[in-house]
Protein backbone atom coordinates (compact mmCIF):
# COMPACT_ATOMS: atom_id res chain seq x y z
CA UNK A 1 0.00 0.00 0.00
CA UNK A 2 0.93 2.90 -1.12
CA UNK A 3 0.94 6.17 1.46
CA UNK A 4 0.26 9.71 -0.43
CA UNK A 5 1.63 12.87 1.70
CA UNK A 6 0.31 15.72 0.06
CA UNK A 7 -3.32 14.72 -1.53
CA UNK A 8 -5.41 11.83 -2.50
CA UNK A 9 -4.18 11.24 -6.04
CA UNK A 10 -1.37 12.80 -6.80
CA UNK A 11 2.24 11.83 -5.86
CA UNK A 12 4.38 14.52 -4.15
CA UNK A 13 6.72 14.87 -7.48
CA UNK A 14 2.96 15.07 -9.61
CA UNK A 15 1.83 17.90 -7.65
CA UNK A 16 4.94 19.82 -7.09
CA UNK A 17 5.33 19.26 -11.24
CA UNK A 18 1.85 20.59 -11.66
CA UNK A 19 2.24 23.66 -9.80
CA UNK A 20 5.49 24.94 -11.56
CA UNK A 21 3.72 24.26 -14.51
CA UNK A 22 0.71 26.84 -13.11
CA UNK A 23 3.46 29.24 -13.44
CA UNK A 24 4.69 29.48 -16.47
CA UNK A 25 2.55 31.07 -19.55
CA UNK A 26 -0.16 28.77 -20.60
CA UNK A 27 -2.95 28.38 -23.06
CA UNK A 28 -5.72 28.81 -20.76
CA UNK A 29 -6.88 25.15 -21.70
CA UNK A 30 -3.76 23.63 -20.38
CA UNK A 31 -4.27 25.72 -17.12
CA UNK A 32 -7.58 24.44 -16.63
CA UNK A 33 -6.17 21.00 -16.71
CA UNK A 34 -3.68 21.52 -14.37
CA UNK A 35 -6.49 23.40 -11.72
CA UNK A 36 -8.78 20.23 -11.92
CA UNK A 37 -6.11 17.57 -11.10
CA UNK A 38 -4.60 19.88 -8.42
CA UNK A 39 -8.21 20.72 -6.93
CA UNK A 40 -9.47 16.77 -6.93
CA UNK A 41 -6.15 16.15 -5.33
CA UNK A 42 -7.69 18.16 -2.71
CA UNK A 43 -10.74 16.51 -2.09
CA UNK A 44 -13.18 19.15 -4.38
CA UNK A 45 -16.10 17.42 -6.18
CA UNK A 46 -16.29 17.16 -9.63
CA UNK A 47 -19.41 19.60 -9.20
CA UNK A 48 -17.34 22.06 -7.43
CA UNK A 49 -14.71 22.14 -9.85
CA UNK A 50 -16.85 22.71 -13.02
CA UNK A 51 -18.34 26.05 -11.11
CA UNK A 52 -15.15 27.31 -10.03
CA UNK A 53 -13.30 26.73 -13.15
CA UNK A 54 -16.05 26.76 -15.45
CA UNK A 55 -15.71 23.81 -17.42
CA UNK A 56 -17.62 21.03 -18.29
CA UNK A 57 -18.40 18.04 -16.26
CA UNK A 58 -17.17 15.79 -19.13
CA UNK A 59 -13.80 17.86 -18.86
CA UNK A 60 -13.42 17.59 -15.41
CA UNK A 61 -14.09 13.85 -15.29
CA UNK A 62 -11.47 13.14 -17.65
CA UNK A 63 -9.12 14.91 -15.72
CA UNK A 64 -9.89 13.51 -12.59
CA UNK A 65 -9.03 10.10 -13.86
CA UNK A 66 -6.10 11.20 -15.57
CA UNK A 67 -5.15 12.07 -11.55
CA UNK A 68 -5.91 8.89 -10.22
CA UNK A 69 -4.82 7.06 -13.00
CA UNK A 70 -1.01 8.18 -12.01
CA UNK A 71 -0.79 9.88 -15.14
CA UNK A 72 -1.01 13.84 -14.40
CA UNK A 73 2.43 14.39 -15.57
CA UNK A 74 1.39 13.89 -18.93
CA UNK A 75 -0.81 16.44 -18.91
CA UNK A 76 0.68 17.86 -22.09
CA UNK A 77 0.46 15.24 -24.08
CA UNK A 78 -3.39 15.33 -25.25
CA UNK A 79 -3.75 17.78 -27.72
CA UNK A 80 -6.16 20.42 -27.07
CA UNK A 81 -9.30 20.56 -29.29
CA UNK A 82 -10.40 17.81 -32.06
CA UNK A 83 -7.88 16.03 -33.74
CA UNK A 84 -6.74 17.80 -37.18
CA UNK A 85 -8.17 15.01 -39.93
CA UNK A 86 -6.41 17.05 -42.79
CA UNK A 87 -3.05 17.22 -42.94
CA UNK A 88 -0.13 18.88 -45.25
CA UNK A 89 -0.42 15.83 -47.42
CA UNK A 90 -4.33 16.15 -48.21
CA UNK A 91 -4.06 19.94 -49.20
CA UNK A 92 -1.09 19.42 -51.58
CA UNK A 93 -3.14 16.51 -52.93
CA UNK A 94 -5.73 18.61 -53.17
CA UNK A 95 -3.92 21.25 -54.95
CA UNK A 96 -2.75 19.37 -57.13
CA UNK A 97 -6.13 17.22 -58.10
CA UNK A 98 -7.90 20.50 -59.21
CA UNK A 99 -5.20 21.57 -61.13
CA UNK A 100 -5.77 18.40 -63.24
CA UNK A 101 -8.38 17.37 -65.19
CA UNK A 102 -10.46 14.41 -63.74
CA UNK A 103 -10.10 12.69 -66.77
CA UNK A 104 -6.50 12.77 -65.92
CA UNK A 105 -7.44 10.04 -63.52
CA UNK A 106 -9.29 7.73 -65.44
CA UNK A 107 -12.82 10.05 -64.90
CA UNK A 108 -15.48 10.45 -67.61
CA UNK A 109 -16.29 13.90 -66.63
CA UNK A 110 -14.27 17.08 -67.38
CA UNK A 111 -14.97 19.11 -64.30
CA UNK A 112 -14.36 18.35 -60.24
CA UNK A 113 -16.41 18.91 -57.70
CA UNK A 114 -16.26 18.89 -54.32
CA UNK A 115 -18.00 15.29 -54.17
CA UNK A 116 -15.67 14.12 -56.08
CA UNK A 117 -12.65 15.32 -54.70
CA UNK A 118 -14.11 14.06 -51.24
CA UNK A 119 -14.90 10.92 -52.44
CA UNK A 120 -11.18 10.16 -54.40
CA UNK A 121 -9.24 11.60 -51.68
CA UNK A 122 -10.69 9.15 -49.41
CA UNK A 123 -10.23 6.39 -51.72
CA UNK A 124 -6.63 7.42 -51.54
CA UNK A 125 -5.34 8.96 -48.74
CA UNK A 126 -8.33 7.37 -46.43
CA UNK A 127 -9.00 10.50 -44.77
CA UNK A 128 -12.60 11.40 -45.25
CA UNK A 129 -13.82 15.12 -45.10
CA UNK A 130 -17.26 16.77 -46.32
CA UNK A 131 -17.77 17.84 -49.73
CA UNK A 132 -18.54 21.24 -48.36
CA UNK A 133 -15.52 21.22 -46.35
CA UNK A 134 -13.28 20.44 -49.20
CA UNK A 135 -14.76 23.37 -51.10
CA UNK A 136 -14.04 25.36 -48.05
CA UNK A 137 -10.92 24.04 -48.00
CA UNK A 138 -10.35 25.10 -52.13
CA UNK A 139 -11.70 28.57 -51.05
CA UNK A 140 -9.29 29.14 -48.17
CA UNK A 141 -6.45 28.16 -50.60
CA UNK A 142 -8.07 30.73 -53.43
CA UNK A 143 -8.54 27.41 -55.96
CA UNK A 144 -12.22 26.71 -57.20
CA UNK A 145 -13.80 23.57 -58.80
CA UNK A 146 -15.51 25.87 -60.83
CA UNK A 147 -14.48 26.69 -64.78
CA UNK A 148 -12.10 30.49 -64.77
CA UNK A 149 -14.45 31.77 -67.16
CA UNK A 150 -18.37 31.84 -68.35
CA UNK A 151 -17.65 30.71 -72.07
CA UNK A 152 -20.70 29.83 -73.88
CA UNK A 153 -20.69 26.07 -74.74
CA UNK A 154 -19.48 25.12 -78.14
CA UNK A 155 -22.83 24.32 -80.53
CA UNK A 156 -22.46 23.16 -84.15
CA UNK A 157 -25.36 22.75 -86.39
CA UNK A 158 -26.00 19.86 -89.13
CA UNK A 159 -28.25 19.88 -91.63
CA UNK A 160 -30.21 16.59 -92.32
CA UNK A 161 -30.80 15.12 -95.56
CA UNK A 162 -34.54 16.20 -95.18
CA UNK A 163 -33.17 20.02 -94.87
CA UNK A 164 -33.84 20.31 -91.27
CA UNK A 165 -31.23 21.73 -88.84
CA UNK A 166 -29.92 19.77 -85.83
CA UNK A 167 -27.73 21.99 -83.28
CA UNK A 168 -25.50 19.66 -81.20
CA UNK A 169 -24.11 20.75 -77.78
CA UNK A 170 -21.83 19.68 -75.60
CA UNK A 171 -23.93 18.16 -72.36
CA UNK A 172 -22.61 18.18 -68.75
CA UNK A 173 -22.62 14.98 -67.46
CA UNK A 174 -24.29 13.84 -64.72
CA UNK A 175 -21.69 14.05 -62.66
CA UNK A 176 -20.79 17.87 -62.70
CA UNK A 177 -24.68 18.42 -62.50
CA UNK A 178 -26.52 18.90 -59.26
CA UNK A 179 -29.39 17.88 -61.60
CA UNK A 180 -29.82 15.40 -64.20
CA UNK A 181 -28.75 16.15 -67.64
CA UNK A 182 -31.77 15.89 -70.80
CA UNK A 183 -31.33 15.51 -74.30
CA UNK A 184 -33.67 17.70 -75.87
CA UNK A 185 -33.72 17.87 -79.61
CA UNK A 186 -34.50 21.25 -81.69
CA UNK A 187 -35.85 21.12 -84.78
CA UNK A 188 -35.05 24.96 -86.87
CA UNK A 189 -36.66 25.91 -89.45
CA UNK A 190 -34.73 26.89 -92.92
């Protein structure tokens, strides 16, 4: 059995650690970390702790355990916030996709979007972000799925053997269309 000096879950090196720490100039998240393991070593309730430091209960529970687990001198080691799912390596990917035409990778369509970009980049890096956030992601980095300029679509006309005029377009596919694409024939008169 072990016999604790200074508080009920922290060792004498832990707290002494802990309170330097309060010392030096820390995100305030780190801080708070440091004020719940040092108050539960001192016999405050969870409930006590989340109104005097106001954080959450789930916050102040994890930190608790961290204390009793014997590990509060790793309290910089969890990163603060969500883990970062994109990295360097998915934006330079990403860079470099939209500079290249789908078809470039074995695509039918001529155009990305951000569905597509989602859904290859988790095919092949395996990290899976939102279409919306990957066209976020092209906005923060001034790219765009969308064509540079507002040409009108090429459109050549046949004449039939009859002497009617057909006028053939090129068609977006399916694809680069948030709605389904129609073939609609126009019969012109001579």
């Amino acid at each position: 059995m072990t016999v604790k000096t200074s508080g009920q879950h922290l060792t004498p090196f832990q707290r002494k650690l802990l309170q330097k720490s309060l010392q030096e100039d820390l995100p305030e998240k780190y801080r708070q970390r440091i004020e719940i393991m040092l108050l539960a070593d001192e016999g405050i309730s969870q409930a006590k702790i989340c109104q005097t430091l106001g954080c959450s209960p789930a916050t102040a529970r994890h930190w608790i355990h961290i204390a009793r687990s014997g590990m509060a001198h790793q309290w910089q080691e969890s990163r603060i916030g969500r883990p970062k799912t994109v990295n360097d390596q998915y934006l330079e990917r990403l860079k470099e996709l939209v500079s290249h035409s789908p078809r470039d990778y074995g695509y039918s369509f001529r155009r990305w979007t951000g569905q597509w970009l989602s859904k290859h980049l988790a095919k092949e890096l395996g990290i899976e972000v939102s279409d919306r956030n990957v066209n976020l992601l092209l906005k923060k980095m001034g790219l765009s799925t969308r064509p540079k300029s507002d040409s009108a679509p090429e459109v050549t006309e046949l004449e039939t053997p009859q002497g009617s005029r057909i006028r053939i377009g090129d068609l977006q596919s399916a694809c680069e269309s948030e709605l389904p694409w129609s073939l609609n024939f126009i019969k012109t008169s001579n």
